[in-house]
C-alpha atoms as a PDB file:
ATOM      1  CA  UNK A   1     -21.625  38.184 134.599  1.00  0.00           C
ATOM      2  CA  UNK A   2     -18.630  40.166 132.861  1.00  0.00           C
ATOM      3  CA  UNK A   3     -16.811  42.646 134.870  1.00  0.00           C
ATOM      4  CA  UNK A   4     -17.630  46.384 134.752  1.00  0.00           C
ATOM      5  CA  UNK A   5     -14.771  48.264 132.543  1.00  0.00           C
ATOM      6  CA  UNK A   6     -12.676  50.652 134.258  1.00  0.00           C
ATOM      7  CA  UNK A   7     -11.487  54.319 132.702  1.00  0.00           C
ATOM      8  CA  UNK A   8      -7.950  52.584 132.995  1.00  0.00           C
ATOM      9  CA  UNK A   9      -6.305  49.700 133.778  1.00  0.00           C
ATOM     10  CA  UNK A  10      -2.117  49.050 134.723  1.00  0.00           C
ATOM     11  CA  UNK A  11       0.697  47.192 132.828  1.00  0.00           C
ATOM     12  CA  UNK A  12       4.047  46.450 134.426  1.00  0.00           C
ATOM     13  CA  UNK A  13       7.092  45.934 133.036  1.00  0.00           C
ATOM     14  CA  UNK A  14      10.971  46.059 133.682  1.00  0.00           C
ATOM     15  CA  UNK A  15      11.678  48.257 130.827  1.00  0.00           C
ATOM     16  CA  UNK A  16      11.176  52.346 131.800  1.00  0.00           C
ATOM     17  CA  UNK A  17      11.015  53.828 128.629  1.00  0.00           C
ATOM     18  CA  UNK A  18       8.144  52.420 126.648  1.00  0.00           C
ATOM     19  CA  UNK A  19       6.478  54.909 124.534  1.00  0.00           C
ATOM     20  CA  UNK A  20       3.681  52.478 123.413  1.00  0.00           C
ATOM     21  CA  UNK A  21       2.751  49.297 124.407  1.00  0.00           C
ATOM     22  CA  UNK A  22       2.507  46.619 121.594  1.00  0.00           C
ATOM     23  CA  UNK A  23       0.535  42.945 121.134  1.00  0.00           C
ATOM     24  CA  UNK A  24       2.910  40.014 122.083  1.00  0.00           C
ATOM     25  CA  UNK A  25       2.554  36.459 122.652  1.00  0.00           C
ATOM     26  CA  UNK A  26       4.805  36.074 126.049  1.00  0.00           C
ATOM     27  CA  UNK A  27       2.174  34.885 127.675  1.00  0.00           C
ATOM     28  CA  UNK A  28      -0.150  32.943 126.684  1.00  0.00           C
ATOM     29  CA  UNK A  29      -3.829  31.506 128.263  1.00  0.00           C
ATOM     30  CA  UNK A  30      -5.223  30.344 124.755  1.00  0.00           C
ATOM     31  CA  UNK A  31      -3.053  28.807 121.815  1.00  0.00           C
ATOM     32  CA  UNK A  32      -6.011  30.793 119.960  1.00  0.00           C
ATOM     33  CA  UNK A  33      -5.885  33.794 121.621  1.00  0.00           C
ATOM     34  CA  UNK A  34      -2.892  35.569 119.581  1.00  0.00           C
ATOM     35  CA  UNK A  35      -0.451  38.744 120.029  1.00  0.00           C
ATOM     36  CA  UNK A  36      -1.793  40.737 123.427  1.00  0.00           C
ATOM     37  CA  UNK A  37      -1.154  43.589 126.050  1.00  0.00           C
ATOM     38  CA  UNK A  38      -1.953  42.553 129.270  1.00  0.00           C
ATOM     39  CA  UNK A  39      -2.806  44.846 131.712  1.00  0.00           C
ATOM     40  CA  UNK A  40      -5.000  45.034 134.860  1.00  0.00           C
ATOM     41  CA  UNK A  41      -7.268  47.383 137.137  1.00  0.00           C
ATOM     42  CA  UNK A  42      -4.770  46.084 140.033  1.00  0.00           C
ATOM     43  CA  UNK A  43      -2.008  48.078 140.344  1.00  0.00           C
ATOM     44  CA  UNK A  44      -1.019  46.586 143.601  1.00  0.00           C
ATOM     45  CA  UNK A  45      -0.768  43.183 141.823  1.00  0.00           C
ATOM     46  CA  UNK A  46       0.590  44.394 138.401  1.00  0.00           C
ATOM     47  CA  UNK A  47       3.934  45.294 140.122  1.00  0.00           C
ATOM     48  CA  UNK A  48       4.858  41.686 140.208  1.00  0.00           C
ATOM     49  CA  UNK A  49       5.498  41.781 136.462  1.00  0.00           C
ATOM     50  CA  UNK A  50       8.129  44.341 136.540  1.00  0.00           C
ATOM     51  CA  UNK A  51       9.869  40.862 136.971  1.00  0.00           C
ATOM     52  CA  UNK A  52       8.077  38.789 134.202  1.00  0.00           C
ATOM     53  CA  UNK A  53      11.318  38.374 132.384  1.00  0.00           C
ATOM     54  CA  UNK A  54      12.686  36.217 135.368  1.00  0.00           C
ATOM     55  CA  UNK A  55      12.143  32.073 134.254  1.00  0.00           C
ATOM     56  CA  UNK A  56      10.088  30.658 136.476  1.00  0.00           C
ATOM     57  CA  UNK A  57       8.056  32.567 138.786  1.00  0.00           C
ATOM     58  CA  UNK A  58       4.558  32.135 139.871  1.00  0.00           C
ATOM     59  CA  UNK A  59       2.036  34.735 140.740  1.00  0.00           C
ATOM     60  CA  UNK A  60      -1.541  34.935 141.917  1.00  0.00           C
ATOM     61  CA  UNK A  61      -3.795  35.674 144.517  1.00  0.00           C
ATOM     62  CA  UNK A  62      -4.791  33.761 147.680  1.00  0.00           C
ATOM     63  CA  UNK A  63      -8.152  34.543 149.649  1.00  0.00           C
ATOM     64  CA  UNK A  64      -7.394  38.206 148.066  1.00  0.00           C
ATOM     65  CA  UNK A  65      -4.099  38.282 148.614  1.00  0.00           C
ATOM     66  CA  UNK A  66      -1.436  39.117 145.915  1.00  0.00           C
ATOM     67  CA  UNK A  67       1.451  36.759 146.129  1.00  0.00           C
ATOM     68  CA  UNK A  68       4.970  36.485 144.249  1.00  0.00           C
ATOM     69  CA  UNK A  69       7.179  33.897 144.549  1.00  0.00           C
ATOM     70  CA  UNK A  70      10.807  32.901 142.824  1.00  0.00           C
ATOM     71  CA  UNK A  71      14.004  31.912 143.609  1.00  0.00           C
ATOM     72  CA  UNK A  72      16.210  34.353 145.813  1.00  0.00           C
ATOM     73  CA  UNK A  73      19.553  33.943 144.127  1.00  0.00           C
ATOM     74  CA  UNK A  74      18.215  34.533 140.655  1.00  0.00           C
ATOM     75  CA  UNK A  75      15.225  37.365 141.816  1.00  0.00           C
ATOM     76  CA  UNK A  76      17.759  39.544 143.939  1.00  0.00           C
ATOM     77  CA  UNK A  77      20.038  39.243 140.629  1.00  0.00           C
ATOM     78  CA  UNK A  78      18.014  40.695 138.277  1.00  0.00           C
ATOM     79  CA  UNK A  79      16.028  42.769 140.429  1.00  0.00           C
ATOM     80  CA  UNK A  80      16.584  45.845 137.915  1.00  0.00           C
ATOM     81  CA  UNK A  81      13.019  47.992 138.720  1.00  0.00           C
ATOM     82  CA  UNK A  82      11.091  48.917 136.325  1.00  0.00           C
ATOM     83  CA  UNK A  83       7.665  51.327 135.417  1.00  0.00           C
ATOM     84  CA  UNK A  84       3.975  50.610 135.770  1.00  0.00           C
ATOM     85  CA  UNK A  85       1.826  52.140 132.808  1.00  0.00           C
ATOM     86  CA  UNK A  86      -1.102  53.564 133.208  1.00  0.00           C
ATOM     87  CA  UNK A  87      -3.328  52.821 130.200  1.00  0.00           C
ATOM     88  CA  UNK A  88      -6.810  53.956 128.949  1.00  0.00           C
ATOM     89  CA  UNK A  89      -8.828  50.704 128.922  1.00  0.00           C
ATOM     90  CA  UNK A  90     -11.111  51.356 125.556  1.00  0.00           C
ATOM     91  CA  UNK A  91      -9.614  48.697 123.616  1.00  0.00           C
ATOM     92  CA  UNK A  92      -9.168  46.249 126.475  1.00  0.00           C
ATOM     93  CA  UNK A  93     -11.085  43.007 127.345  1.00  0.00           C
ATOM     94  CA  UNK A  94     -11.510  40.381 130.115  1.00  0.00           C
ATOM     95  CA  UNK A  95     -12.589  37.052 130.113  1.00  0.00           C
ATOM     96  CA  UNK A  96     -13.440  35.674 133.228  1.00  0.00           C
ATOM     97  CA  UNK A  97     -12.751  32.195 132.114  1.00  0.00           C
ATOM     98  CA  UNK A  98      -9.149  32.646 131.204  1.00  0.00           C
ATOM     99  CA  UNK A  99      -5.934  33.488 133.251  1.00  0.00           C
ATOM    100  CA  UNK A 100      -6.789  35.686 136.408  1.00  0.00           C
ATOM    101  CA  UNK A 101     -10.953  36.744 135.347  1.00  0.00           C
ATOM    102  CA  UNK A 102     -11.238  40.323 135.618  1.00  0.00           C
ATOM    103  CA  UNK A 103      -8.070  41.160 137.217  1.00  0.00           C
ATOM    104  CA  UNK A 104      -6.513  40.224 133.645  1.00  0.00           C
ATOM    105  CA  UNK A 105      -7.566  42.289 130.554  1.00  0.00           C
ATOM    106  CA  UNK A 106      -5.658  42.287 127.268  1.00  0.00           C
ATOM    107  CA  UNK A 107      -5.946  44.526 124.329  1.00  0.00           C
ATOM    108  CA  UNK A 108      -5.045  42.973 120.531  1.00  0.00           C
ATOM    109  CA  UNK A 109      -4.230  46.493 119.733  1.00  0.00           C
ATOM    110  CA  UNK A 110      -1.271  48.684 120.282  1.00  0.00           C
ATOM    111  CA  UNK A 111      -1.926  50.955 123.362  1.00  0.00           C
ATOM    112  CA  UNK A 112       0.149  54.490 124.384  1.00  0.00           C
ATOM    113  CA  UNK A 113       0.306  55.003 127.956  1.00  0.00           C
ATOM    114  CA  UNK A 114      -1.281  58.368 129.761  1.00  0.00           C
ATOM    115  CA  UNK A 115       1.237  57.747 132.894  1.00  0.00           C
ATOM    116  CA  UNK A 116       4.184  56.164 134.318  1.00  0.00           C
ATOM    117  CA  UNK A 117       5.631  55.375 138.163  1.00  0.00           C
ATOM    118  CA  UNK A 118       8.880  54.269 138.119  1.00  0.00           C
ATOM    119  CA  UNK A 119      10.120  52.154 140.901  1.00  0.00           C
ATOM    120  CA  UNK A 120      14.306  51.098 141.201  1.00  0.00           C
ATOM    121  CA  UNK A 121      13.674  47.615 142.533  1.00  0.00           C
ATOM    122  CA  UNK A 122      10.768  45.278 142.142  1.00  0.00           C
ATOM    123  CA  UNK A 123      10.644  43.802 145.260  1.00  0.00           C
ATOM    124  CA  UNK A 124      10.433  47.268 147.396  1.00  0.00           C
ATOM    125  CA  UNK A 125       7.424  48.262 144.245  1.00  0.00           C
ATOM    126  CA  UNK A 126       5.961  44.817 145.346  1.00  0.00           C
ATOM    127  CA  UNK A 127       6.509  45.033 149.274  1.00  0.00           C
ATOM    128  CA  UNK A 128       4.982  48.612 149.086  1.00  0.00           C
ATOM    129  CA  UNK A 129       1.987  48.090 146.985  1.00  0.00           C
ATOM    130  CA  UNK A 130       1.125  45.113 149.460  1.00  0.00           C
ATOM    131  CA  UNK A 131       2.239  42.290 147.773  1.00  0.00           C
ATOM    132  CA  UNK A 132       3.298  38.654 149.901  1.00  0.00           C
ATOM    133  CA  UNK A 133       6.550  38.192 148.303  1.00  0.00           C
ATOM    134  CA  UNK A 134       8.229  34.684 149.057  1.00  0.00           C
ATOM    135  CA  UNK A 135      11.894  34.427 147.675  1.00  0.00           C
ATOM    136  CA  UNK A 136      12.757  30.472 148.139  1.00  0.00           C
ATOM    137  CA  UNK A 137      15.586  28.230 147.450  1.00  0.00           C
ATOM    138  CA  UNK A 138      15.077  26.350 144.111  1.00  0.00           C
ATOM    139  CA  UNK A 139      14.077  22.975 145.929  1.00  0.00           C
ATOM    140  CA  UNK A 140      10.994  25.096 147.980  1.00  0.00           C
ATOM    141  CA  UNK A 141       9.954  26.835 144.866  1.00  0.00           C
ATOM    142  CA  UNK A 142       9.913  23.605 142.860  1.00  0.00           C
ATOM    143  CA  UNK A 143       7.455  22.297 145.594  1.00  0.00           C
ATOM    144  CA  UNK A 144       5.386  24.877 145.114  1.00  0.00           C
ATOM    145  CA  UNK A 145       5.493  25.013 141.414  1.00  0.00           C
ATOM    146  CA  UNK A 146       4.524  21.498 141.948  1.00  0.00           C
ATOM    147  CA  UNK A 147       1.457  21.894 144.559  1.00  0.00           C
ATOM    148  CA  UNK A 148      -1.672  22.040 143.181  1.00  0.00           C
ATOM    149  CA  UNK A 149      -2.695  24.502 146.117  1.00  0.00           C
ATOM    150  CA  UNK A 150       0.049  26.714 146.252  1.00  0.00           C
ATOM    151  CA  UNK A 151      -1.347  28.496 149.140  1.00  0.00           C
ATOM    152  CA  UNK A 152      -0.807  25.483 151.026  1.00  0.00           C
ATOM    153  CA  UNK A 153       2.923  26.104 151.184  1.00  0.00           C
ATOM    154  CA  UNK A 154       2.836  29.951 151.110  1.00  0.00           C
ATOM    155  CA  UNK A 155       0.983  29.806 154.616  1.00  0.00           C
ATOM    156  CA  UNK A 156       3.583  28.276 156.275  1.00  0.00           C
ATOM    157  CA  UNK A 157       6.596  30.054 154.056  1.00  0.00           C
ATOM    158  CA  UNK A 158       7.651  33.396 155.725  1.00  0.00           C
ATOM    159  CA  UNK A 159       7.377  36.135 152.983  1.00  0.00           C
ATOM    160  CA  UNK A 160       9.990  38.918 153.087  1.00  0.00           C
ATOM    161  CA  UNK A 161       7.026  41.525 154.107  1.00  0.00           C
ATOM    162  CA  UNK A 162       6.887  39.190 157.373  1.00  0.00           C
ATOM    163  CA  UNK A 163      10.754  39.081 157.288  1.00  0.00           C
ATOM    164  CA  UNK A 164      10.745  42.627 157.190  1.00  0.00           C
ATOM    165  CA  UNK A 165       7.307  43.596 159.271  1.00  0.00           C
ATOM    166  CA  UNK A 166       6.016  45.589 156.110  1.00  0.00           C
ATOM    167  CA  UNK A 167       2.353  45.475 154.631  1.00  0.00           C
ATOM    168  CA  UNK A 168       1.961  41.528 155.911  1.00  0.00           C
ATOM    169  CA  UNK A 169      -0.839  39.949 154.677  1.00  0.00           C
ATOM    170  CA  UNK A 170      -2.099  36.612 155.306  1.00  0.00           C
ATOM    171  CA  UNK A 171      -1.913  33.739 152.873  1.00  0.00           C
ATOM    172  CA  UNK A 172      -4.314  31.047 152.817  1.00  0.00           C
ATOM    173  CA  UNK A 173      -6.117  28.752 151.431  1.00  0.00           C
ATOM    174  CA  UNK A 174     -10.207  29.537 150.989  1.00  0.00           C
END
């Protein structure tokens, strides 16, 4: 069953003056796949990639639940803000057998935004919008870079929303 397209979708990013988006193979879900924008119809989730240019990170959701998770020192460093796009969706597609389903849409095609929200620090963007952010020493993030369940170490990881008693959310494995 493919997902219903929305009028608009959201794409994050740590740079605040983009005038249009363009195709680019940062990430990539399919050596075949080629140049792409990714965006999504989450904006609560998309905030996490105003800090995409951060090596490593991980992402994703648990039972619902947008998570972020990186290494303090190196996240509160380059913690720099950023913008999330709005976008009109026409020349966007999902595949719900690659990357995150239909919370991940990409467009081959360069796209100019309609919108903009600029926020001066990821991790208040993320905390706000409802995100579970865990910032971790490197050993703890290696584990769960490592864990084939990441959940199972989120669960018992206090995120900085619990830290801080802000939009908590529970993390666990479904």
């Amino acid at each position: 069953m493919s997902a219903e397209k929305p009028d608009f979708l959201y794409h994050a990013s740590p740079n605040r003056d983009l005038v249009e988006l363009t195709p680019q193979r940062k990430s990539v879900r399919d050596a075949f796949e080629g140049k792409r924008i990714f965006a999504s119809p989450d904006k609560n989730f998309v905030t996490t990639f105003m800090m995409s240019h951060i090596k490593p990170f991980e992402s994703g959701f648990s039972n619902g639940v947008p998570w972020f998770a990186a290494i303090e020192e190196q996240f509160r460093k380059e913690d720099v803000g950023g913008a999330v796009y709005h976008v009109p969706a026409d020349t966007f597609v999902t595949d719900e057998k690659k990357g995150l389903g239909n919370k991940e849409w990409t467009s081959a095609v360069p796209v100019v935004p309609t919108q903009k929200d600029i926020y001066e620090s990821s991790l208040e963007a993320m905390i706000d919008h409802g995100v579970q952010v865990f910032l971790m020493d490197e050993m703890t993030f290696k584990a769960l870079q490592e864990s084939p369940i990441k959940a199972d170490i989120l669960e018992v990881y206090k995120s900085i929303n619990q830290q801080r008693g802000k939009n908590i959310k529970e993390i666990k494995y479904v």
